[in-house]
C-alpha atoms as a PDB file:
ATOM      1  CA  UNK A   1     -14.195  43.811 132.598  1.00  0.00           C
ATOM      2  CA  UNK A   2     -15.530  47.462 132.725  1.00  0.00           C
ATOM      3  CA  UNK A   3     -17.362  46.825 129.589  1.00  0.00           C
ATOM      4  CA  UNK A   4     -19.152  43.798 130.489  1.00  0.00           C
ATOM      5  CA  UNK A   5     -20.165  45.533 133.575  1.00  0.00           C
ATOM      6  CA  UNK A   6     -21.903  48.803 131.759  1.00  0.00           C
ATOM      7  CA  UNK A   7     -21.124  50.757 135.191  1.00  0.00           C
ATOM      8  CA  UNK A   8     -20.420  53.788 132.749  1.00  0.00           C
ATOM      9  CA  UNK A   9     -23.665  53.527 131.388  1.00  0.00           C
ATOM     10  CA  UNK A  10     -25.789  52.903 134.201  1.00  0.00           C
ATOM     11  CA  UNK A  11     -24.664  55.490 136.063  1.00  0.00           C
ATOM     12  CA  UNK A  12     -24.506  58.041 133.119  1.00  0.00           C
ATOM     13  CA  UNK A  13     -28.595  56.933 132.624  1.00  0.00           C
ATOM     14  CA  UNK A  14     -29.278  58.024 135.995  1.00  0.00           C
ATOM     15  CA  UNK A  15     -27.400  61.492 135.670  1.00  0.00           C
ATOM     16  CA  UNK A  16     -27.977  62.131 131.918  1.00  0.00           C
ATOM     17  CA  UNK A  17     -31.742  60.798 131.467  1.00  0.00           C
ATOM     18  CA  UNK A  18     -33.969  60.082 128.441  1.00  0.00           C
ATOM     19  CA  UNK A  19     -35.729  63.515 127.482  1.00  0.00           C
ATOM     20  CA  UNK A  20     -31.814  65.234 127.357  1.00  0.00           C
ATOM     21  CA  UNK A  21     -30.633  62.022 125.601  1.00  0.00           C
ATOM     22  CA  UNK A  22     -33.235  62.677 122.694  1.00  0.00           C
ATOM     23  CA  UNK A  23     -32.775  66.222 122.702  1.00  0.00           C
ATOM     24  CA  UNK A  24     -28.609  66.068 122.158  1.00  0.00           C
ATOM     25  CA  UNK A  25     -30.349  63.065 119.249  1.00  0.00           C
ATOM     26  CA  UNK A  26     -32.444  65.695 117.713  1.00  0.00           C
ATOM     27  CA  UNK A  27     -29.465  68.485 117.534  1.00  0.00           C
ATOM     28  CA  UNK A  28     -27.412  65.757 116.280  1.00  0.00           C
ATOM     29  CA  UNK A  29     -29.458  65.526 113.538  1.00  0.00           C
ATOM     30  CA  UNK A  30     -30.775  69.042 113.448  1.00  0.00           C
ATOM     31  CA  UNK A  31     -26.875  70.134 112.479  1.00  0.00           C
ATOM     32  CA  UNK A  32     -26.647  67.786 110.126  1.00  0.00           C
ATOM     33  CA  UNK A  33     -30.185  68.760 107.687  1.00  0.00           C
ATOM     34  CA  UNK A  34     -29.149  72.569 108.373  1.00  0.00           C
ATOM     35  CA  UNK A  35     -25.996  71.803 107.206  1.00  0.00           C
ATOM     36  CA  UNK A  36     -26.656  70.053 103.782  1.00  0.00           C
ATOM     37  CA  UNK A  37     -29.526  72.485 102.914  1.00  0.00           C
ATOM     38  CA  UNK A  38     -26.695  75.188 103.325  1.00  0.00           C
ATOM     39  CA  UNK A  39     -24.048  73.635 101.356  1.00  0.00           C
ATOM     40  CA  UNK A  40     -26.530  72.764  98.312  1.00  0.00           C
ATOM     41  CA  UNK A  41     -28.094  76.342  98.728  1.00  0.00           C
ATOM     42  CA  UNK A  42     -24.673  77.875  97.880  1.00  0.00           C
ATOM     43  CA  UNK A  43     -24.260  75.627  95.060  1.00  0.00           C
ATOM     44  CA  UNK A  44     -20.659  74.607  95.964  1.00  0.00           C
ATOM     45  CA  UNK A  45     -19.372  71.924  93.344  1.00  0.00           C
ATOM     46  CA  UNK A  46     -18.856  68.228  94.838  1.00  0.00           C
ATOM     47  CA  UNK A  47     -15.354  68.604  96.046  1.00  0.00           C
ATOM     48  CA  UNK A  48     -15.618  71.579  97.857  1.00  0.00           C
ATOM     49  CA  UNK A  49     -19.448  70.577  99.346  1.00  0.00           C
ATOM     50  CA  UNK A  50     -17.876  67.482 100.513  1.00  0.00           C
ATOM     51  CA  UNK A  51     -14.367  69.423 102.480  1.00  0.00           C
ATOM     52  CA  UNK A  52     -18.051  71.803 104.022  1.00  0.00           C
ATOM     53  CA  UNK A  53     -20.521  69.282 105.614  1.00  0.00           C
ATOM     54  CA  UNK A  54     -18.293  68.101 108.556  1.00  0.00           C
ATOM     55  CA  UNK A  55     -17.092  72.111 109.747  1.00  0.00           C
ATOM     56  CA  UNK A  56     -20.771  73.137 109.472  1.00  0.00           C
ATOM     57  CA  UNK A  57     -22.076  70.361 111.145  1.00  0.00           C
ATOM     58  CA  UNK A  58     -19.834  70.704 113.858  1.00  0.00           C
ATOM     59  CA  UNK A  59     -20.711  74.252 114.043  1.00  0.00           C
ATOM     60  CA  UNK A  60     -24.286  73.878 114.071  1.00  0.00           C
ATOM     61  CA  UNK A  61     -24.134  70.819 116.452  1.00  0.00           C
ATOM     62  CA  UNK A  62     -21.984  73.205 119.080  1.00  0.00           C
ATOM     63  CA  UNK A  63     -24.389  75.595 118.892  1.00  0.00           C
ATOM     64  CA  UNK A  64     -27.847  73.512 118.917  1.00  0.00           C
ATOM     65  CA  UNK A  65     -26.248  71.414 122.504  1.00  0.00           C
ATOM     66  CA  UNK A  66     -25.691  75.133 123.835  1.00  0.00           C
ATOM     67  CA  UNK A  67     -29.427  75.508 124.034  1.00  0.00           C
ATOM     68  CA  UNK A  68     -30.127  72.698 126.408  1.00  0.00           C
ATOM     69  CA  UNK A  69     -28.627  74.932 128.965  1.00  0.00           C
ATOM     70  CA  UNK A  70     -32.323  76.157 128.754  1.00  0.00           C
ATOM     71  CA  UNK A  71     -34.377  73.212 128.995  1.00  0.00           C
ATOM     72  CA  UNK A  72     -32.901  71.435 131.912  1.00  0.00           C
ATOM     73  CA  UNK A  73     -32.470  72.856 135.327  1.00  0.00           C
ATOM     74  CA  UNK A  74     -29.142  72.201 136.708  1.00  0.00           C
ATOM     75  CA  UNK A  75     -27.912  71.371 133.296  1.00  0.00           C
ATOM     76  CA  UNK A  76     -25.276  74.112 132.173  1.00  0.00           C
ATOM     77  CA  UNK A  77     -23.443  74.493 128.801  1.00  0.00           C
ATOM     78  CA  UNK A  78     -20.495  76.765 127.742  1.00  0.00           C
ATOM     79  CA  UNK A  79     -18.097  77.288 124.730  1.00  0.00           C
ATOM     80  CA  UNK A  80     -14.668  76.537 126.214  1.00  0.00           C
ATOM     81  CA  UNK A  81     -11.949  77.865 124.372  1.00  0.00           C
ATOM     82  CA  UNK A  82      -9.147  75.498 123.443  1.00  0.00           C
ATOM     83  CA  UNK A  83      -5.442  75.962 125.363  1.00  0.00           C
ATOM     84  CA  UNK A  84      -3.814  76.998 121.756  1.00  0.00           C
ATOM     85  CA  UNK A  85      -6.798  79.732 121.888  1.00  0.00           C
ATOM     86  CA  UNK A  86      -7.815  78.494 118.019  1.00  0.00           C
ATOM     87  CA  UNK A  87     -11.084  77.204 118.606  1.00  0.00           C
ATOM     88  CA  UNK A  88     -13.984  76.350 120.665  1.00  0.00           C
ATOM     89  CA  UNK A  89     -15.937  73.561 121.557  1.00  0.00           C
ATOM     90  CA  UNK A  90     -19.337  73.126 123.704  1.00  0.00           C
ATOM     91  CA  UNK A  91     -18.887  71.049 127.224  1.00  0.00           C
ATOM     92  CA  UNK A  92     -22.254  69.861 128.590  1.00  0.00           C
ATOM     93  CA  UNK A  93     -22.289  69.551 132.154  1.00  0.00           C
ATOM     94  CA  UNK A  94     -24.743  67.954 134.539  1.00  0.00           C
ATOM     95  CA  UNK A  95     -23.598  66.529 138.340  1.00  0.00           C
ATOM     96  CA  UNK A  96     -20.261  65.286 138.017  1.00  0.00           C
ATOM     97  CA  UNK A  97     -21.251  64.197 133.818  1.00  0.00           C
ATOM     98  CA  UNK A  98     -19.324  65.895 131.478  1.00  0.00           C
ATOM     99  CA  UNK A  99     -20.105  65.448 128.053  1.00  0.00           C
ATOM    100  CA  UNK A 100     -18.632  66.648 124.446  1.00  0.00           C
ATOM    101  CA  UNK A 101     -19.590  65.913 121.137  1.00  0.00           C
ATOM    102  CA  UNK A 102     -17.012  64.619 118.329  1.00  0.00           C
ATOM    103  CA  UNK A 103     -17.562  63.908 114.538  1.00  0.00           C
ATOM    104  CA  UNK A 104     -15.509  59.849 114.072  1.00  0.00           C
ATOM    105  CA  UNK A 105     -15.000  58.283 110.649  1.00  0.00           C
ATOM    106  CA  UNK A 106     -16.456  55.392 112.512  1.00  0.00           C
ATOM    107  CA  UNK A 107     -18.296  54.287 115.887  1.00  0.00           C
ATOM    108  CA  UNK A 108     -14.802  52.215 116.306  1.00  0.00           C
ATOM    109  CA  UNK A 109     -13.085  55.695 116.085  1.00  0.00           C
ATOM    110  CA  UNK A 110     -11.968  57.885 118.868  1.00  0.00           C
ATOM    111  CA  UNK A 111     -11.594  62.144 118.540  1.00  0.00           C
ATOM    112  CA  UNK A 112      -8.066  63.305 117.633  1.00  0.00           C
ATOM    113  CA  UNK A 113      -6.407  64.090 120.507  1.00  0.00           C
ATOM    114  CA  UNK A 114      -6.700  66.869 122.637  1.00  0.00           C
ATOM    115  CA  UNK A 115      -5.419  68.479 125.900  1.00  0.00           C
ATOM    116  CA  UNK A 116      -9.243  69.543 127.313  1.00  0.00           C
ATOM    117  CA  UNK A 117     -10.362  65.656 126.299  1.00  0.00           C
ATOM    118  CA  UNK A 118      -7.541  63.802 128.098  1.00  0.00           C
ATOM    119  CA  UNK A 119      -8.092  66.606 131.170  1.00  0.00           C
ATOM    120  CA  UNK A 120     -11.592  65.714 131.429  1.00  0.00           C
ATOM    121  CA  UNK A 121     -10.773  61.929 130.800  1.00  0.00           C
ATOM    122  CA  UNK A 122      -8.458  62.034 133.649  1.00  0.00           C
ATOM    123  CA  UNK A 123     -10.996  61.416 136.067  1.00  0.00           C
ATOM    124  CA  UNK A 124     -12.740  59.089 134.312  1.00  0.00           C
ATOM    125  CA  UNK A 125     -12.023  55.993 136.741  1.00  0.00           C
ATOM    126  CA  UNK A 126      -9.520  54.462 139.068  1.00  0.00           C
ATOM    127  CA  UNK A 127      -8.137  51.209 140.082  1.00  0.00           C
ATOM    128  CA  UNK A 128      -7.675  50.480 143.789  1.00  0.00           C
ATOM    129  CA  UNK A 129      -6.124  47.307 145.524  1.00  0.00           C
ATOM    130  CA  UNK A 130      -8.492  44.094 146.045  1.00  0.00           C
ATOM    131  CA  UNK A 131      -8.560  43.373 149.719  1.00  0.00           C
ATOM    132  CA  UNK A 132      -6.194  40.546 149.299  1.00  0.00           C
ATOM    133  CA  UNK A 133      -3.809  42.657 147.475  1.00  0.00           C
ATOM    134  CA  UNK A 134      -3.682  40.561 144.572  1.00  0.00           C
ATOM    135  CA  UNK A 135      -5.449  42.590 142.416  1.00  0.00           C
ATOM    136  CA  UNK A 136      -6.829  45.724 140.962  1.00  0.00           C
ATOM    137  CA  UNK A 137     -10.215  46.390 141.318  1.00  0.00           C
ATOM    138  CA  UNK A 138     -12.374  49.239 139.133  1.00  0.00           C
ATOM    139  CA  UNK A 139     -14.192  51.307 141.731  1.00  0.00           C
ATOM    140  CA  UNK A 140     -17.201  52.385 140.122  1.00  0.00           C
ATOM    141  CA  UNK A 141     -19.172  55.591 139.527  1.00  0.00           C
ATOM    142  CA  UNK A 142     -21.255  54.734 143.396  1.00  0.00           C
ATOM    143  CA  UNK A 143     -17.811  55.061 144.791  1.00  0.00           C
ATOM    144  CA  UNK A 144     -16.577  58.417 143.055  1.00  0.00           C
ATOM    145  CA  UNK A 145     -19.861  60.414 142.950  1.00  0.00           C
ATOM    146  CA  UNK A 146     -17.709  63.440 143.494  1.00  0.00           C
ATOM    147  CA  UNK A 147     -15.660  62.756 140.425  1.00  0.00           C
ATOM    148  CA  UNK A 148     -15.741  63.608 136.743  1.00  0.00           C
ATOM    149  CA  UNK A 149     -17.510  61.196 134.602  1.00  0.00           C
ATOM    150  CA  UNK A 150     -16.809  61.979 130.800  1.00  0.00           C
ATOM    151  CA  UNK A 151     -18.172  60.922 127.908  1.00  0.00           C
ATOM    152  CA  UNK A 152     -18.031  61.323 124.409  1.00  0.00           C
ATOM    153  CA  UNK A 153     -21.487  62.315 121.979  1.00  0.00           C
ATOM    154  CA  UNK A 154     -19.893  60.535 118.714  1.00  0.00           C
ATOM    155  CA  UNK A 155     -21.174  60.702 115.548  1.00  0.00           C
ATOM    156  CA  UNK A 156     -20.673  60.232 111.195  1.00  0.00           C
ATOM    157  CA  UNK A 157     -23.104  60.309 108.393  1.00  0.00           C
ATOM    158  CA  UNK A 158     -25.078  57.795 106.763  1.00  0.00           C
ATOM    159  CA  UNK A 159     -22.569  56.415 103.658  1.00  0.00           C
ATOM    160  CA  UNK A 160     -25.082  56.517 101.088  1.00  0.00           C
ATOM    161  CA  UNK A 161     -26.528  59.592 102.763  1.00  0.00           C
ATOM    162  CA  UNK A 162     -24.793  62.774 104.147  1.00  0.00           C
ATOM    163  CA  UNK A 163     -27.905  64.345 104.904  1.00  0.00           C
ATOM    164  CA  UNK A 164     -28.407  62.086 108.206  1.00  0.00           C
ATOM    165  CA  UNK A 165     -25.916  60.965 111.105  1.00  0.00           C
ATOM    166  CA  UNK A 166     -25.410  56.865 110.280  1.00  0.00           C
ATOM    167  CA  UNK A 167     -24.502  56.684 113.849  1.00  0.00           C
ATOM    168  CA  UNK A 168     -24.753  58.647 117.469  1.00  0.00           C
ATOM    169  CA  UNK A 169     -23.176  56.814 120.153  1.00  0.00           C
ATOM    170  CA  UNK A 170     -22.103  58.399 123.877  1.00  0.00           C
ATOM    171  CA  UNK A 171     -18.780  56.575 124.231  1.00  0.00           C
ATOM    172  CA  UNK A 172     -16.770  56.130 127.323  1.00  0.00           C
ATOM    173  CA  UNK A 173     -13.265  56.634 126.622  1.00  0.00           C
ATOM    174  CA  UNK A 174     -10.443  55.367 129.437  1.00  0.00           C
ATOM    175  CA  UNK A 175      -8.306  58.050 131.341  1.00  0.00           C
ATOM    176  CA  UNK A 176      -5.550  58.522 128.190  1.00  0.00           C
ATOM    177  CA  UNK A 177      -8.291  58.454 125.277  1.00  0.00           C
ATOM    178  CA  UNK A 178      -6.767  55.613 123.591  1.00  0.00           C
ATOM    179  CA  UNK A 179     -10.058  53.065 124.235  1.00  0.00           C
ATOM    180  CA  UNK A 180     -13.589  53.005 125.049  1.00  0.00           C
ATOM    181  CA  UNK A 181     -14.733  51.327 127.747  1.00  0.00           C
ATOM    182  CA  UNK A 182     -18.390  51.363 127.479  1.00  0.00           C
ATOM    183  CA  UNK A 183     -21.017  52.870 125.015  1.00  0.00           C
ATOM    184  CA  UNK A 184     -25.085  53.577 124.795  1.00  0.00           C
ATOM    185  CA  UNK A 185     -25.863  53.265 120.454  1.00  0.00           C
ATOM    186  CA  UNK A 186     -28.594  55.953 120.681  1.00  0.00           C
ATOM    187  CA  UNK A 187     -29.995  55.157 117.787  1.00  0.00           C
ATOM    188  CA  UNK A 188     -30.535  52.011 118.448  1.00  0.00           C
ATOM    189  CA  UNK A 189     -31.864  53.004 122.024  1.00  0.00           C
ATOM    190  CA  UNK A 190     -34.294  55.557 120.756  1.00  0.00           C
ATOM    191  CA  UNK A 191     -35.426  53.871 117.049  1.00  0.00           C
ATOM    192  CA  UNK A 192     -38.921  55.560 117.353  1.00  0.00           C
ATOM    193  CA  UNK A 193     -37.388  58.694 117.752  1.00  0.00           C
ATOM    194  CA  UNK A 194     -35.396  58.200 114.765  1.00  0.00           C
ATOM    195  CA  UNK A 195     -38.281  57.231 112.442  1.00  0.00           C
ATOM    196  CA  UNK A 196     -40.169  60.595 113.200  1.00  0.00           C
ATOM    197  CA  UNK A 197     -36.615  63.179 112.592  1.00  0.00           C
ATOM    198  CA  UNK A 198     -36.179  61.321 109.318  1.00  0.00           C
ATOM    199  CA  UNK A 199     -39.607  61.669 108.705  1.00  0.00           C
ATOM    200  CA  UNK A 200     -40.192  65.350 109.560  1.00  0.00           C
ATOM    201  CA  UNK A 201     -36.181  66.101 107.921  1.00  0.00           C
ATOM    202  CA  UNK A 202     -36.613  69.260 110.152  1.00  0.00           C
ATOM    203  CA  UNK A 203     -36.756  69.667 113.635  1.00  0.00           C
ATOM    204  CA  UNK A 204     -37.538  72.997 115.362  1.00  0.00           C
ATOM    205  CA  UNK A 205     -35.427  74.172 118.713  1.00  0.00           C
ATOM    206  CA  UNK A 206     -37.004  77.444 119.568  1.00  0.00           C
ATOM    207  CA  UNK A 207     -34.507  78.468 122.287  1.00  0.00           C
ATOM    208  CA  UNK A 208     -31.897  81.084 121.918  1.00  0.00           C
ATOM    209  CA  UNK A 209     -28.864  80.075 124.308  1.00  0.00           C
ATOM    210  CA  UNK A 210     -27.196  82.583 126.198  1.00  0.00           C
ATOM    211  CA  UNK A 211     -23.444  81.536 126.467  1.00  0.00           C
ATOM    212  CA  UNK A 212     -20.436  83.045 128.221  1.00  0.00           C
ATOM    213  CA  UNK A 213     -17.305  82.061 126.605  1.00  0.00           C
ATOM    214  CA  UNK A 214     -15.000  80.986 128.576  1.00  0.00           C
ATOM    215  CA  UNK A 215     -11.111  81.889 127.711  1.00  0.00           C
ATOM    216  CA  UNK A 216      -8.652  80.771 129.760  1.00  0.00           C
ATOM    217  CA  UNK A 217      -7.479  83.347 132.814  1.00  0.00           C
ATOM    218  CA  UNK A 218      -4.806  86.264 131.100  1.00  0.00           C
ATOM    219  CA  UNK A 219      -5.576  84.920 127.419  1.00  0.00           C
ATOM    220  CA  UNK A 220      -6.653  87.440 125.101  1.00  0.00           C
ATOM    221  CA  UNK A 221      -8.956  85.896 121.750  1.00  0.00           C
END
């Protein structure tokens, strides 16, 4: 199985490596401390803060990725604009990785559906005939260097806890978004990590990104 075999995540480690892993960690969790101290610094009553924290996460979690753009050479990052033109979201693109990032209920959970995820999905893998034709075989990522590898940055709060992500996986969905065929737990990768942005409850990302959005050709915002 592809699963058993990690090929997603091997080869995504040697694209996508440590230092950008716990930086996309530490925006994960940058967006969501900025966005509790806004919602209790307006006050909002407990419905209303509750319908806020996942919009303002998202929005602060789009914009923190953007900056890695700055960081990394090679590493790029854009706001793509959606094909029904009513919002944006930030790809992250290094080699032939593609990655986006997607609030889940849980790590089970896939993104609701949408037309740029199953494009970039599309790539993901192939199946080619064994040589005794009696079988498909998965041709992995050594074999399709030149093709898009996407993965998901998924992530929800802590129950008991909205102020911290209770999970941030990158997730390997298959070419229709339906499954997921591999996954890294980052928190569970990076546990050190963890322990000092809980500890600190603020992290500081001094770099401004500058961002081009990109609308699609004869569409008008």
């Amino acid at each position: 199985m592809v699963s058993d075999n990690h090929v997603f995540q091997s080869y995504f480690d040697s694209v996508i490596l440590n230092d950008i892993q716990q930086d996309i960690v530490r925006y994960v969790f940058k967006g969501y401390i900025e966005a509790d101290k806004l919602v209790k610094r307006q006050e909002y009553q407990p419905g209303p803060a509750k319908n806020c924290y996942p919009y303002i996460r998202w929005i602060e979690i789009d914009n923190n990725c953007l900056a890695l753009n700055k960081k990394y050479p090679g590493l790029q990052t854009s706001s793509e604009q959606n094909i029904i033109r009513n919002s944006f979201h930030t790809l992250i693109s290094l080699g032939n990785v593609r990655i986006t990032v997607s609030a889940v209920a849980t790590p089970s959970s896939l993104p609701r559906t949408a037309v740029f995820r199953n494009n970039l999905a599309s790539c993901q893998y192939r199946l080619d005939i064994s040589a005794d034709q009696k079988q498909f075989e998965f041709r992995g990522p050594e074999s399709v260097k030149d093709r898009t590898v996407y993965a998901f940055v998924i992530h929800g709060p802590m129950p008991d806890n909205p102020r911290f992500p209770g999970f941030i996986h990158v997730a390997f969905p298959d070419e229709s978004c339906t499954r997921y065929l591999d996954r890294v737990n980052l928190l569970k990768r990076f546990p050190d990590l963890i322990e000092e942005l809980q500890r600190e409850d603020m992290i500081q990302i001094p770099d401004k990104a500058e961002v081009k959005l990109n609308v699609p050709e004869g569409k008008l915002l």
